[in-house]
C-alpha atoms as a PDB file:
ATOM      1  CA  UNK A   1      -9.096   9.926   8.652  1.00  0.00           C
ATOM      2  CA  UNK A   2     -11.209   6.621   9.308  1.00  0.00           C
ATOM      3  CA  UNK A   3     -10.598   3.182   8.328  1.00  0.00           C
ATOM      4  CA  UNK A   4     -11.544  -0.167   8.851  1.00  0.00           C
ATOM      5  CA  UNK A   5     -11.089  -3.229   7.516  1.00  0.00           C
ATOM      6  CA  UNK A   6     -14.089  -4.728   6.050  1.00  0.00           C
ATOM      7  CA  UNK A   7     -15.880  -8.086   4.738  1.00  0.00           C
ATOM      8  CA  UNK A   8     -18.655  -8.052   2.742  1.00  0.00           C
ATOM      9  CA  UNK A   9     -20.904 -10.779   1.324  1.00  0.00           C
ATOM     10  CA  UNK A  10     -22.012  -8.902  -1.829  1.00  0.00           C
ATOM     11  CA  UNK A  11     -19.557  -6.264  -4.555  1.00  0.00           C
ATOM     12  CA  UNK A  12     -22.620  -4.093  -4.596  1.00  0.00           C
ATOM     13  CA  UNK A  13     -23.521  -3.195  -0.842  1.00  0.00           C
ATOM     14  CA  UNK A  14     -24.923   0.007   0.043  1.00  0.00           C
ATOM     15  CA  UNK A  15     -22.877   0.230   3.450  1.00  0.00           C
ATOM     16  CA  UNK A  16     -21.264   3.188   4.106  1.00  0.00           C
ATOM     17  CA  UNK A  17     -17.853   4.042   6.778  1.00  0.00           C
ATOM     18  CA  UNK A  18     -19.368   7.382   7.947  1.00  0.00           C
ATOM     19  CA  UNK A  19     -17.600  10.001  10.264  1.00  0.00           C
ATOM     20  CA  UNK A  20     -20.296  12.730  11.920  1.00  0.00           C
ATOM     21  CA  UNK A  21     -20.211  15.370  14.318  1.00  0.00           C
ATOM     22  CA  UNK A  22     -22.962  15.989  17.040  1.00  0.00           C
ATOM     23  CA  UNK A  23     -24.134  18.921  19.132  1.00  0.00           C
ATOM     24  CA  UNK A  24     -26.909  18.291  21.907  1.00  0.00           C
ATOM     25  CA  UNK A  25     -29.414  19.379  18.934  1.00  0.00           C
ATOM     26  CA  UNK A  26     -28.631  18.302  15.901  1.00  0.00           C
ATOM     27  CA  UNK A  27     -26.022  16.643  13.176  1.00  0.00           C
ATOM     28  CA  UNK A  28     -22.973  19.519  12.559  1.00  0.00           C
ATOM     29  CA  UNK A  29     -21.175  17.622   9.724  1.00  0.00           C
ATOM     30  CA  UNK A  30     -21.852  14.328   8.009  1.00  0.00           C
ATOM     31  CA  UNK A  31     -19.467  12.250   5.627  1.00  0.00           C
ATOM     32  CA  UNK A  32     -19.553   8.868   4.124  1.00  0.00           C
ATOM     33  CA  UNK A  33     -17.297   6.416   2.114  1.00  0.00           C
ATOM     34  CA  UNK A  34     -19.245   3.918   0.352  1.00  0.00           C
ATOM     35  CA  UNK A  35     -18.044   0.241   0.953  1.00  0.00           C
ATOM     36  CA  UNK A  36     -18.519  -0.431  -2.862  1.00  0.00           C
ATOM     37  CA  UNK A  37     -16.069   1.767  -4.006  1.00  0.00           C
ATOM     38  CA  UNK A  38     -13.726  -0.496  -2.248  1.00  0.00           C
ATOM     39  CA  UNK A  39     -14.845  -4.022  -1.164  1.00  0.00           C
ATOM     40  CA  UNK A  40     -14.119  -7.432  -2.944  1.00  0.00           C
ATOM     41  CA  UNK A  41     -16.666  -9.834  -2.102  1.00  0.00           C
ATOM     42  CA  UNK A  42     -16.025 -12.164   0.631  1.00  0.00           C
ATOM     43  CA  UNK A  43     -12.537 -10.832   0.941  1.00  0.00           C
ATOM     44  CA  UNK A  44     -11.198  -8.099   3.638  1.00  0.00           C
ATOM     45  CA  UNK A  45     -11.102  -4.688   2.171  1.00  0.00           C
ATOM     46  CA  UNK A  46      -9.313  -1.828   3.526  1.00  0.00           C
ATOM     47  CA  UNK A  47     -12.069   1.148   3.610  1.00  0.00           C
ATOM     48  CA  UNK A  48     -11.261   4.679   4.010  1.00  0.00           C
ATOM     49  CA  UNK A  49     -12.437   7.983   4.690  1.00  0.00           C
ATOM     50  CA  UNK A  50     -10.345  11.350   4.748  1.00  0.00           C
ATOM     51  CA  UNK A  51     -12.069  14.353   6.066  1.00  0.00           C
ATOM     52  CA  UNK A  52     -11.181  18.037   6.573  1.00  0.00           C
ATOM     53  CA  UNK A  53     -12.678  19.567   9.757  1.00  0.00           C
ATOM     54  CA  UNK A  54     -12.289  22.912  11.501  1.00  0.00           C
ATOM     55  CA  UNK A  55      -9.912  22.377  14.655  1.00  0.00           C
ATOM     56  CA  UNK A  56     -13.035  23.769  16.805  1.00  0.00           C
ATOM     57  CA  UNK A  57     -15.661  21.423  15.594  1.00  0.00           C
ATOM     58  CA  UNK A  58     -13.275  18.966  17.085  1.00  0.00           C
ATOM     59  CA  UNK A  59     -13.541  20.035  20.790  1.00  0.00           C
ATOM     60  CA  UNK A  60     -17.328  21.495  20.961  1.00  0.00           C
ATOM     61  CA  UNK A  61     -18.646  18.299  19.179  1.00  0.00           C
ATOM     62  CA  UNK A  62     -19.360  14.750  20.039  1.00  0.00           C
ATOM     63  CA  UNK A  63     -17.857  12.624  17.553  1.00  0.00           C
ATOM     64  CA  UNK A  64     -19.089   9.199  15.949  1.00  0.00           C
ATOM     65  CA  UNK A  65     -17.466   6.792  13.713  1.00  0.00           C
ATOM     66  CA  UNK A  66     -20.012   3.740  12.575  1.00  0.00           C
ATOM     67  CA  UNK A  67     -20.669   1.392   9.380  1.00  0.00           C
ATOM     68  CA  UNK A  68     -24.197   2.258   8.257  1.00  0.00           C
ATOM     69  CA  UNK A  69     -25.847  -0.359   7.201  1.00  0.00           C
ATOM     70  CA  UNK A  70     -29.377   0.492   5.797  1.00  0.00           C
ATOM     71  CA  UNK A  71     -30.285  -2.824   3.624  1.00  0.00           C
ATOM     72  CA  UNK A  72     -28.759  -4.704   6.883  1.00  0.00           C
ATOM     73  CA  UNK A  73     -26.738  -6.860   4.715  1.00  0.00           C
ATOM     74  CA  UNK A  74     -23.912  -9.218   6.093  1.00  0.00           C
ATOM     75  CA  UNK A  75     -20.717  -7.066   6.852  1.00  0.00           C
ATOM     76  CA  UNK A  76     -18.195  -8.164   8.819  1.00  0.00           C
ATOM     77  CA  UNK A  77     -15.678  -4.785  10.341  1.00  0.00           C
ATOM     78  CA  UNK A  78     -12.579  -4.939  12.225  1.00  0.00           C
ATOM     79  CA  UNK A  79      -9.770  -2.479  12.890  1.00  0.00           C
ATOM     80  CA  UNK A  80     -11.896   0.725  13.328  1.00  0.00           C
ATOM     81  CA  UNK A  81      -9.363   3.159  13.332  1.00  0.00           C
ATOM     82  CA  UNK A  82      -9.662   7.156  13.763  1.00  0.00           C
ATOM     83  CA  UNK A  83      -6.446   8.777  12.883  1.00  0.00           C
ATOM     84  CA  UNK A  84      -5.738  12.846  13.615  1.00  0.00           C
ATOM     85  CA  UNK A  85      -3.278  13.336  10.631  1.00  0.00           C
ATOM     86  CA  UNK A  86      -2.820  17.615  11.560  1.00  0.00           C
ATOM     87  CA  UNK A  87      -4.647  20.493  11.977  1.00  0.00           C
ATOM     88  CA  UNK A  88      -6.013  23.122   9.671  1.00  0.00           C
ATOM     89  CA  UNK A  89      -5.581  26.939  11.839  1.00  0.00           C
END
């Protein structure tokens, strides 16, 4: 799981918290939680993103945890946090 804390200046941004997994070639896995679905304007929002990925992906990957921000809109983020809650065999 991600999360973050974020503060955004509009209800309606098209920010997303996204979680991604990277071999020297390409993108493996992609996944995105849009901020909308969870921000209050100019208020700090607790955003979150729960994914499921193979125990292997885990070690043979690079791993990235960002706010993508393609309209570059004002977003404040604090308390990036990447949580292992278990393993699937």
């Amino acid at each position: 799981r991600i999360s973050a804390l974020v503060n955004a200046a509009f209800d309606t941004t098209r920010a997303v918290l996204t979680f991604s997994t990277h071999n020297p070639q390409e993108t493996v896995f992609w996944a995105g939680s849009r901020l909308e679905y969870f921000v209050k304007k100019n208020e700090w929002s607790r955003v979150q993103l729960t994914i499921d990925v193979p125990a292997g992906e885990l070690n043979e990957h690079k791993l990235k945890a960002y706010l993508w921000n393609p309209a570059n809109e004002p977003i404040l983020l604090r308390g990036l946090c990447i949580e292992k809650l278990y393993i699937q065999p």
